[in-house]
PDB file of N, CA and C in Angstrom:
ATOM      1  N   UNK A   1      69.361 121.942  38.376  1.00  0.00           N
ATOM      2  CA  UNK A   1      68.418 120.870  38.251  1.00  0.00           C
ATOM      3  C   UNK A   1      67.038 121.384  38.631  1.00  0.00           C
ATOM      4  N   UNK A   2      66.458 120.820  37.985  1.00  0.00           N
ATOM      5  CA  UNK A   2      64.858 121.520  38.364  1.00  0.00           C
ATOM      6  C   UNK A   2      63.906 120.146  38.545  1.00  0.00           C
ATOM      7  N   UNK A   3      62.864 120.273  39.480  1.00  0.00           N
ATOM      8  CA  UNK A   3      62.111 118.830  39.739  1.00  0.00           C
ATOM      9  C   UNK A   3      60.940 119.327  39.374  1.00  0.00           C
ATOM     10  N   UNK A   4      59.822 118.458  38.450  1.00  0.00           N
ATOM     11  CA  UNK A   4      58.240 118.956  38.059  1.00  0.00           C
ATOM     12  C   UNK A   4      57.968 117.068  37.744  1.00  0.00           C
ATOM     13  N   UNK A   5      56.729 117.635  38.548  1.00  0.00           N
ATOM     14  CA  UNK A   5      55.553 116.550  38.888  1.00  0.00           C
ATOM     15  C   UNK A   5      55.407 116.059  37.181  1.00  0.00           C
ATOM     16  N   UNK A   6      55.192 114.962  37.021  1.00  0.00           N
ATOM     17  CA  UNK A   6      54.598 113.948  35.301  1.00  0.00           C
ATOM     18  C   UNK A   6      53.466 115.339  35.104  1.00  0.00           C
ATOM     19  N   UNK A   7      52.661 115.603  35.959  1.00  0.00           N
ATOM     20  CA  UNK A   7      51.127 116.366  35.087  1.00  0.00           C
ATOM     21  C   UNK A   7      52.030 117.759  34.549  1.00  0.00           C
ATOM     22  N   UNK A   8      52.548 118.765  35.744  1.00  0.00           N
ATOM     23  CA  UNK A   8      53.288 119.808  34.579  1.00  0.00           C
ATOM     24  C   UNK A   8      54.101 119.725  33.742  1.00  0.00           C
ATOM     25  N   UNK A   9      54.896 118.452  33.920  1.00  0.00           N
ATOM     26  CA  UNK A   9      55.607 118.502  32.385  1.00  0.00           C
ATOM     27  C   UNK A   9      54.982 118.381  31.582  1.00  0.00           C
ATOM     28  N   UNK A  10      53.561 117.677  31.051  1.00  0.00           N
ATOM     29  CA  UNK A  10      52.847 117.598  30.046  1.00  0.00           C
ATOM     30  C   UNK A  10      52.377 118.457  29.636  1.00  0.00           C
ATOM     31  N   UNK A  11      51.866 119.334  30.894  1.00  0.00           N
ATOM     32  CA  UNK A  11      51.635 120.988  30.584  1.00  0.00           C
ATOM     33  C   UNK A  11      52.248 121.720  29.410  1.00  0.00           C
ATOM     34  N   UNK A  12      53.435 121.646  29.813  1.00  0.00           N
ATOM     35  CA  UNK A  12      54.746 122.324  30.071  1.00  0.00           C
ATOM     36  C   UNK A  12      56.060 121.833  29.141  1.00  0.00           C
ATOM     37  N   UNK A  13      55.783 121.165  28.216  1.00  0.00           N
ATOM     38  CA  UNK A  13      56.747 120.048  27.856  1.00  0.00           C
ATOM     39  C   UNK A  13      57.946 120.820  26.809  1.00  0.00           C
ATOM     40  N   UNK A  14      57.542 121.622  26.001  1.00  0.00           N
ATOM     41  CA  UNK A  14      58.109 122.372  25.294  1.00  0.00           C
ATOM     42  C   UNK A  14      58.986 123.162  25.829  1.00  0.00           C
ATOM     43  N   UNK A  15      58.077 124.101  26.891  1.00  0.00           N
ATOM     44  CA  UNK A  15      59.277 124.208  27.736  1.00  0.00           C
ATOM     45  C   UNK A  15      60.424 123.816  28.820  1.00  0.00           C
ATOM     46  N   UNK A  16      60.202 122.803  29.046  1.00  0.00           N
ATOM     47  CA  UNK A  16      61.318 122.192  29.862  1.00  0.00           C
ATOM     48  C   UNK A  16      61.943 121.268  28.961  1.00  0.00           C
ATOM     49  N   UNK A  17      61.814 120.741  27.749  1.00  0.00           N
ATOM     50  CA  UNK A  17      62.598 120.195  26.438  1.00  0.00           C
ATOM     51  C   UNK A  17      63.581 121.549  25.984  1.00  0.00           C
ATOM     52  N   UNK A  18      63.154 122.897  25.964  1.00  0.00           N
ATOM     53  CA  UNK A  18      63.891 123.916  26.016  1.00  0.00           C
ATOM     54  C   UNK A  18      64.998 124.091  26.740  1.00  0.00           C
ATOM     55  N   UNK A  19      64.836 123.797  28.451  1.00  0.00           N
ATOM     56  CA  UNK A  19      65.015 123.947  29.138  1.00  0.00           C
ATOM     57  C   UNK A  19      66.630 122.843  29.291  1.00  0.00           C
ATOM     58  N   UNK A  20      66.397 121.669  28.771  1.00  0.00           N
ATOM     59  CA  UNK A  20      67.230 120.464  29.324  1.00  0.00           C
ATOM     60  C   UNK A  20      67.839 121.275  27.541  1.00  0.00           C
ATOM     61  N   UNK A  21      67.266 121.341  26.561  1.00  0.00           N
ATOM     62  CA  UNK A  21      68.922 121.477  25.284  1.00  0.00           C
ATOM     63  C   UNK A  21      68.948 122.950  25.356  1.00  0.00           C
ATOM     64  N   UNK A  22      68.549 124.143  25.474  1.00  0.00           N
ATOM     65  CA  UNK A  22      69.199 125.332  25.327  1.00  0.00           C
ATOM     66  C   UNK A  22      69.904 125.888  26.619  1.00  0.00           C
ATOM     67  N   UNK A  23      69.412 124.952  27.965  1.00  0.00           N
ATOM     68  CA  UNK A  23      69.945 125.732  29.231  1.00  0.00           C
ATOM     69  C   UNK A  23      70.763 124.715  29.830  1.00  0.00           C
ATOM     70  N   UNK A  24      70.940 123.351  29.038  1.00  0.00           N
ATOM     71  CA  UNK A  24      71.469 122.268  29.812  1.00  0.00           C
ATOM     72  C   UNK A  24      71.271 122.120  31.040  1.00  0.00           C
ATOM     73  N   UNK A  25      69.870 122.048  31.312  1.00  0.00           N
ATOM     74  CA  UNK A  25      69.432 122.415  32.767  1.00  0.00           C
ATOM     75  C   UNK A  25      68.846 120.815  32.842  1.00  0.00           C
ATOM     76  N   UNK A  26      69.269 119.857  33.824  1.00  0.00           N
ATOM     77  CA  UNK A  26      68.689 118.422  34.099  1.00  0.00           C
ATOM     78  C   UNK A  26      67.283 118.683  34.882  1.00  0.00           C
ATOM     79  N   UNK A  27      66.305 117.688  34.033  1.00  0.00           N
ATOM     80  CA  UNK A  27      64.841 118.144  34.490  1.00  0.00           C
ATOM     81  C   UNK A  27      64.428 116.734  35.194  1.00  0.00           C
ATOM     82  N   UNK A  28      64.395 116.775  36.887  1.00  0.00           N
ATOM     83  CA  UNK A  28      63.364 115.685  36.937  1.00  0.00           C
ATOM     84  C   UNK A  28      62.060 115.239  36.849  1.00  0.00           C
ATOM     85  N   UNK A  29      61.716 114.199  36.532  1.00  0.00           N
ATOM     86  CA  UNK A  29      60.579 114.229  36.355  1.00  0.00           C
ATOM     87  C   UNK A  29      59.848 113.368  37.547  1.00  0.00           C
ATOM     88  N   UNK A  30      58.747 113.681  38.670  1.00  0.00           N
ATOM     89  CA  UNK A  30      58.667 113.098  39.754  1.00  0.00           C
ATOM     90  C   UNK A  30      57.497 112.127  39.273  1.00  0.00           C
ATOM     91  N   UNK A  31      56.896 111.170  39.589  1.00  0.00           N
ATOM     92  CA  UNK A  31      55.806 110.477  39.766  1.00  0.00           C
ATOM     93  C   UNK A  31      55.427 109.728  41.056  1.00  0.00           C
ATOM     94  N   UNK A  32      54.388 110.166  40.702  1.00  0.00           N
ATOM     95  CA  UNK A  32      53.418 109.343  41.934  1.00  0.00           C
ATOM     96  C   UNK A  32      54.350 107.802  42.883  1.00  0.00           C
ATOM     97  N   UNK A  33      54.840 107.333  41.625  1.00  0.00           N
ATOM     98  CA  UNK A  33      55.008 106.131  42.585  1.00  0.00           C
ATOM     99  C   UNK A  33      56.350 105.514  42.503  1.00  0.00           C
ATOM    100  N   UNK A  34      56.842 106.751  42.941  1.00  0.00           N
ATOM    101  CA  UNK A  34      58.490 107.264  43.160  1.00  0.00           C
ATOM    102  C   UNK A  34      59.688 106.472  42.114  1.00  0.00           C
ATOM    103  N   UNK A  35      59.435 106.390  40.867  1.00  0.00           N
ATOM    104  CA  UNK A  35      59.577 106.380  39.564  1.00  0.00           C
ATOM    105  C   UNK A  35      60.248 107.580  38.477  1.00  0.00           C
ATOM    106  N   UNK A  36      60.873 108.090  39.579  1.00  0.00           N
ATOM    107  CA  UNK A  36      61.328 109.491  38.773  1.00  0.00           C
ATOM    108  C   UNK A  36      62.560 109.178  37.407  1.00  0.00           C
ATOM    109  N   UNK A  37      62.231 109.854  36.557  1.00  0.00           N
ATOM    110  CA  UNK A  37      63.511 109.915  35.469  1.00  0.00           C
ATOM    111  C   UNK A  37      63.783 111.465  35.476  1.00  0.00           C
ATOM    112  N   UNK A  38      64.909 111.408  34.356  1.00  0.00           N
ATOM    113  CA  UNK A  38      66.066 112.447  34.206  1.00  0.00           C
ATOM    114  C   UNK A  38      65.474 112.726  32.498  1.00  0.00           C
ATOM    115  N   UNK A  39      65.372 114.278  32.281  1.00  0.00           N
ATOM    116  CA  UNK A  39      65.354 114.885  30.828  1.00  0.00           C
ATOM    117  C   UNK A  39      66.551 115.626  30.925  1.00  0.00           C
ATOM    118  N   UNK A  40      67.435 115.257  30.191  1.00  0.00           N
ATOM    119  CA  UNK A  40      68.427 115.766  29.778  1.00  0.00           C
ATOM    120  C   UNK A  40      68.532 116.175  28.357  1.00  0.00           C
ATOM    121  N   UNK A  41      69.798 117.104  27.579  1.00  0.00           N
ATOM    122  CA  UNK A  41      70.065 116.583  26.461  1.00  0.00           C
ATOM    123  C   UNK A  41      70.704 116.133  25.696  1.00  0.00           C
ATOM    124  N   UNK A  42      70.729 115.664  24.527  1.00  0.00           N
ATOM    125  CA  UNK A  42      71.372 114.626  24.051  1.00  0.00           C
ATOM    126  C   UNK A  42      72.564 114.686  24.178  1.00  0.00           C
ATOM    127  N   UNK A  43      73.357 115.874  23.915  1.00  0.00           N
ATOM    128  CA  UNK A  43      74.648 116.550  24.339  1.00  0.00           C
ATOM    129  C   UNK A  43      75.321 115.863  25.635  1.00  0.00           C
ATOM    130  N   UNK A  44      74.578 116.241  26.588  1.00  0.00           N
ATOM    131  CA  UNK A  44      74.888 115.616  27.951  1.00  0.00           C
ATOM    132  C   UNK A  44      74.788 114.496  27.921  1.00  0.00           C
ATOM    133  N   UNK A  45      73.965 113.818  27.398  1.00  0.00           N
ATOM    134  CA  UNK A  45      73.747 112.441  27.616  1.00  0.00           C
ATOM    135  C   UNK A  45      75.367 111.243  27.047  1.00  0.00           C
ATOM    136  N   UNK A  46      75.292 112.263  25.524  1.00  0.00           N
ATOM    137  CA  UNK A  46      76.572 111.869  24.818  1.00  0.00           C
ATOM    138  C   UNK A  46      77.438 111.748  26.092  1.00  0.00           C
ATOM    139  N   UNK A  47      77.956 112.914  26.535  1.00  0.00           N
ATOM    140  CA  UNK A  47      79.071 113.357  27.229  1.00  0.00           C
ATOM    141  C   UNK A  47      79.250 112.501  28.865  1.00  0.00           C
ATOM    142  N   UNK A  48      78.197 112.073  29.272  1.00  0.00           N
ATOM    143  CA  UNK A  48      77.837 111.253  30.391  1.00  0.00           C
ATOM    144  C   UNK A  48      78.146 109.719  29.743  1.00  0.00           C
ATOM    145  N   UNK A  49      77.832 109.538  28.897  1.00  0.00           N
ATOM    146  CA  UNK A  49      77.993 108.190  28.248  1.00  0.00           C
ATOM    147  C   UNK A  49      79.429 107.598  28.001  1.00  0.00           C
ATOM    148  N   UNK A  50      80.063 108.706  27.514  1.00  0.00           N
ATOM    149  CA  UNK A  50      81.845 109.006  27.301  1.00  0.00           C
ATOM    150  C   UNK A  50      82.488 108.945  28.251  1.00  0.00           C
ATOM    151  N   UNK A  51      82.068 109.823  29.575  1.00  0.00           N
ATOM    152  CA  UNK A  51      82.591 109.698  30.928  1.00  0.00           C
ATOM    153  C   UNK A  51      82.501 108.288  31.325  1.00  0.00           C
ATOM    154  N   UNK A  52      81.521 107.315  31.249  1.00  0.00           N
ATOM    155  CA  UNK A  52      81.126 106.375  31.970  1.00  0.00           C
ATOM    156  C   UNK A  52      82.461 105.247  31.226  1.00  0.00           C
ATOM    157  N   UNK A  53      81.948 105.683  29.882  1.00  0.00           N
ATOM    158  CA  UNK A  53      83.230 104.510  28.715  1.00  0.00           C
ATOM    159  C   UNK A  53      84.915 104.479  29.634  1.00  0.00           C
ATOM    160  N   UNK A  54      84.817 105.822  29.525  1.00  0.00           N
ATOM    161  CA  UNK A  54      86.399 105.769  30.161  1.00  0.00           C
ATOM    162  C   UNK A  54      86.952 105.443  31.246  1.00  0.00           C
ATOM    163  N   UNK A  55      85.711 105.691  32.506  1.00  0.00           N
ATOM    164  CA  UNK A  55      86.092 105.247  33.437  1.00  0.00           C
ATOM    165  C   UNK A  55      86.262 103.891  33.770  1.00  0.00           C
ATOM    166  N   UNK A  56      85.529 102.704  32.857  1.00  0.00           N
ATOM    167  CA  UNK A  56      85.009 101.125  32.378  1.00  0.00           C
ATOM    168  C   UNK A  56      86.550 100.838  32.032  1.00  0.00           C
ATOM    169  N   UNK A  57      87.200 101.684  31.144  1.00  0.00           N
ATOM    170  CA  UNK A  57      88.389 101.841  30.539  1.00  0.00           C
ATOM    171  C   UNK A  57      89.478 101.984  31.510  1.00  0.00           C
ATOM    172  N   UNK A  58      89.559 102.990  32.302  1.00  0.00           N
ATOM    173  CA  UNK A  58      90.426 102.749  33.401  1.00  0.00           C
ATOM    174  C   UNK A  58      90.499 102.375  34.273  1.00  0.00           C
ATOM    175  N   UNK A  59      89.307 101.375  35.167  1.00  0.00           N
ATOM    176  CA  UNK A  59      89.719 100.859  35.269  1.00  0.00           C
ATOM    177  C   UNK A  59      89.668  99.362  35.315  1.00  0.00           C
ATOM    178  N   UNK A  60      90.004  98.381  33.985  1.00  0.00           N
ATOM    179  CA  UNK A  60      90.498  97.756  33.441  1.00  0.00           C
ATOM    180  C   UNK A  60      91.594  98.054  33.314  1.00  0.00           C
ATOM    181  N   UNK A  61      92.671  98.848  33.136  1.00  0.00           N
ATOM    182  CA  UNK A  61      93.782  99.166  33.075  1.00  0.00           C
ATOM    183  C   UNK A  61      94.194  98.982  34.511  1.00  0.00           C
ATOM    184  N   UNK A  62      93.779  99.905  35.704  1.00  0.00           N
ATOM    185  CA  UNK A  62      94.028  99.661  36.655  1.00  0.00           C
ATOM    186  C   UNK A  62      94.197  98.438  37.091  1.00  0.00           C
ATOM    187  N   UNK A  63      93.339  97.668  36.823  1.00  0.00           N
ATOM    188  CA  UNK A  63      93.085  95.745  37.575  1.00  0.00           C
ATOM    189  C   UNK A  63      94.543  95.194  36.824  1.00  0.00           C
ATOM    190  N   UNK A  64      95.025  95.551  35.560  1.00  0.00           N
ATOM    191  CA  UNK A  64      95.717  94.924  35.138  1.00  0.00           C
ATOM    192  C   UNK A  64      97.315  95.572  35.224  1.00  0.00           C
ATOM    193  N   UNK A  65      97.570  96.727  36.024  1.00  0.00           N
ATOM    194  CA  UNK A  65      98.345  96.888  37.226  1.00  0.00           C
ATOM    195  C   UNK A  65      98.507  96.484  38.493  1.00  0.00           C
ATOM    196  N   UNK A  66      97.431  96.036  38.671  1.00  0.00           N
ATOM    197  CA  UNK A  66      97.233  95.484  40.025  1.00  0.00           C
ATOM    198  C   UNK A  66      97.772  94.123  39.581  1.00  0.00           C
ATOM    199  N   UNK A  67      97.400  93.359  38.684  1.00  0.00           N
ATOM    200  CA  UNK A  67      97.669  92.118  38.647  1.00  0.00           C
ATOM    201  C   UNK A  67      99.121  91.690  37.934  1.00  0.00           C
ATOM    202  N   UNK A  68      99.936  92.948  37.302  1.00  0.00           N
ATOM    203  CA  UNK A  68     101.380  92.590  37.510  1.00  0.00           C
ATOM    204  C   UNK A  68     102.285  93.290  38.545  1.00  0.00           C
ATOM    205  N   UNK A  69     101.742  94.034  39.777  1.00  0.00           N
ATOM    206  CA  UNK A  69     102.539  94.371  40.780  1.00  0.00           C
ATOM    207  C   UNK A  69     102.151  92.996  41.458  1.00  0.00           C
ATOM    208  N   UNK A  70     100.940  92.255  41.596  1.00  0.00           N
ATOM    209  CA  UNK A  70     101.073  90.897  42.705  1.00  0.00           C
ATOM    210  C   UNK A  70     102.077  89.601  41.541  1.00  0.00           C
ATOM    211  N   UNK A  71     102.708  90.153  40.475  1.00  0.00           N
ATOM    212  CA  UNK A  71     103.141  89.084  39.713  1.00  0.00           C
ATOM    213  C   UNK A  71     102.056  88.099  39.100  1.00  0.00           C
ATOM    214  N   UNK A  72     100.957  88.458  38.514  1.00  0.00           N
ATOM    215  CA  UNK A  72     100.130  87.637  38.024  1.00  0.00           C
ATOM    216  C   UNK A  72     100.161  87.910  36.767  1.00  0.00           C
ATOM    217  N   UNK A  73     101.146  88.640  36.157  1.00  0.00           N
ATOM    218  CA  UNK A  73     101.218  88.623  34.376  1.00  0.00           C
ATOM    219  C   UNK A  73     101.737  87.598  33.882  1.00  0.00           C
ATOM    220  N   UNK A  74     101.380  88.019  32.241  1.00  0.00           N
ATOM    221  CA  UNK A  74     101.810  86.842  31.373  1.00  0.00           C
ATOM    222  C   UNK A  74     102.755  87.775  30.521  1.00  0.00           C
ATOM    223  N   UNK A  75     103.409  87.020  30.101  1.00  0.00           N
ATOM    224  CA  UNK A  75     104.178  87.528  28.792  1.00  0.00           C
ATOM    225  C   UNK A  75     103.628  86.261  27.406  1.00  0.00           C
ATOM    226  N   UNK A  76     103.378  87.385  26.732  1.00  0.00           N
ATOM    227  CA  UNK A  76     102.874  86.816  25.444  1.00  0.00           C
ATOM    228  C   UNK A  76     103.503  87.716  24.199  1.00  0.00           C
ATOM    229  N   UNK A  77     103.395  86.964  22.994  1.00  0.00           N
ATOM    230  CA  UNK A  77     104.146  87.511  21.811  1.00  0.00           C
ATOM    231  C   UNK A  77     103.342  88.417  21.148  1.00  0.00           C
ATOM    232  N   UNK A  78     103.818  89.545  20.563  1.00  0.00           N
ATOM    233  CA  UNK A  78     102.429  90.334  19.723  1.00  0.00           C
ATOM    234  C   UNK A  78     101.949  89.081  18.115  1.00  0.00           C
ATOM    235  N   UNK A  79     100.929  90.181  18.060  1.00  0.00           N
ATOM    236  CA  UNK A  79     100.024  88.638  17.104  1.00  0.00           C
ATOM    237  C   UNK A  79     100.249  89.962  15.967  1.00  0.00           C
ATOM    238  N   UNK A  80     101.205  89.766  14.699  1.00  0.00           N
ATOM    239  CA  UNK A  80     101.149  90.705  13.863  1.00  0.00           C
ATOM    240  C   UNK A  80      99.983  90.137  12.803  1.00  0.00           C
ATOM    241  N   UNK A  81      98.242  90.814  12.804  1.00  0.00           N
ATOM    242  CA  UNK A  81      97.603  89.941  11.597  1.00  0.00           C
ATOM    243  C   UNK A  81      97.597  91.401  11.042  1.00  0.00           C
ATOM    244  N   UNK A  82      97.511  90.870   9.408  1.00  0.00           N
ATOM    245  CA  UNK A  82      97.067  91.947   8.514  1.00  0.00           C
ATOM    246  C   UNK A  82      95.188  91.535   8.331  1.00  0.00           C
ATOM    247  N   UNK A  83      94.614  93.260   8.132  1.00  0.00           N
ATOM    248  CA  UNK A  83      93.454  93.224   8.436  1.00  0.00           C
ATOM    249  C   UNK A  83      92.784  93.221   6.552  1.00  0.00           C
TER     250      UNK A  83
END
């Protein structure tokens, strides 16, 4: 991870856009009025985004283990629709 002040990245922008897609290197960006963001690239971003899905994903799964070990399930019929 590398941290640069808003004025050198503007400097500098090409290269630390280099920096976050050819080195997958996370760039912060600091400001004055402690407002910092993340340059990443899109790659990562994808891949952070995917991580986040699945974990949303499990657990929902989890809660709904939890809620037939306390006996709070239902039994319901499958719904066969054609699409």
């Amino acid at each position: 991870m590398v941290e640069v002040s808003y004025s050198t990245l503007k400097e500098n922008l090409r290269k630390y856009f280099d920096k976050a897609t050819n080195d997958n290197e996370a760039i912060i960006v600091k400001s004055n009025d402690n407002k910092n963001a993340v340059i990443i690239s899109l790659d990562d971003y994808n891949e952070i985004t995917k991580i986040k899905k699945n974990a949303e994903y499990l657990a929902k799964i989890e809660r709904g283990y939890s809620q037939i070990a306390k006996g709070q399930g239902q039994i319901h019929e499958l719904i066969d629709e054609e699409l």
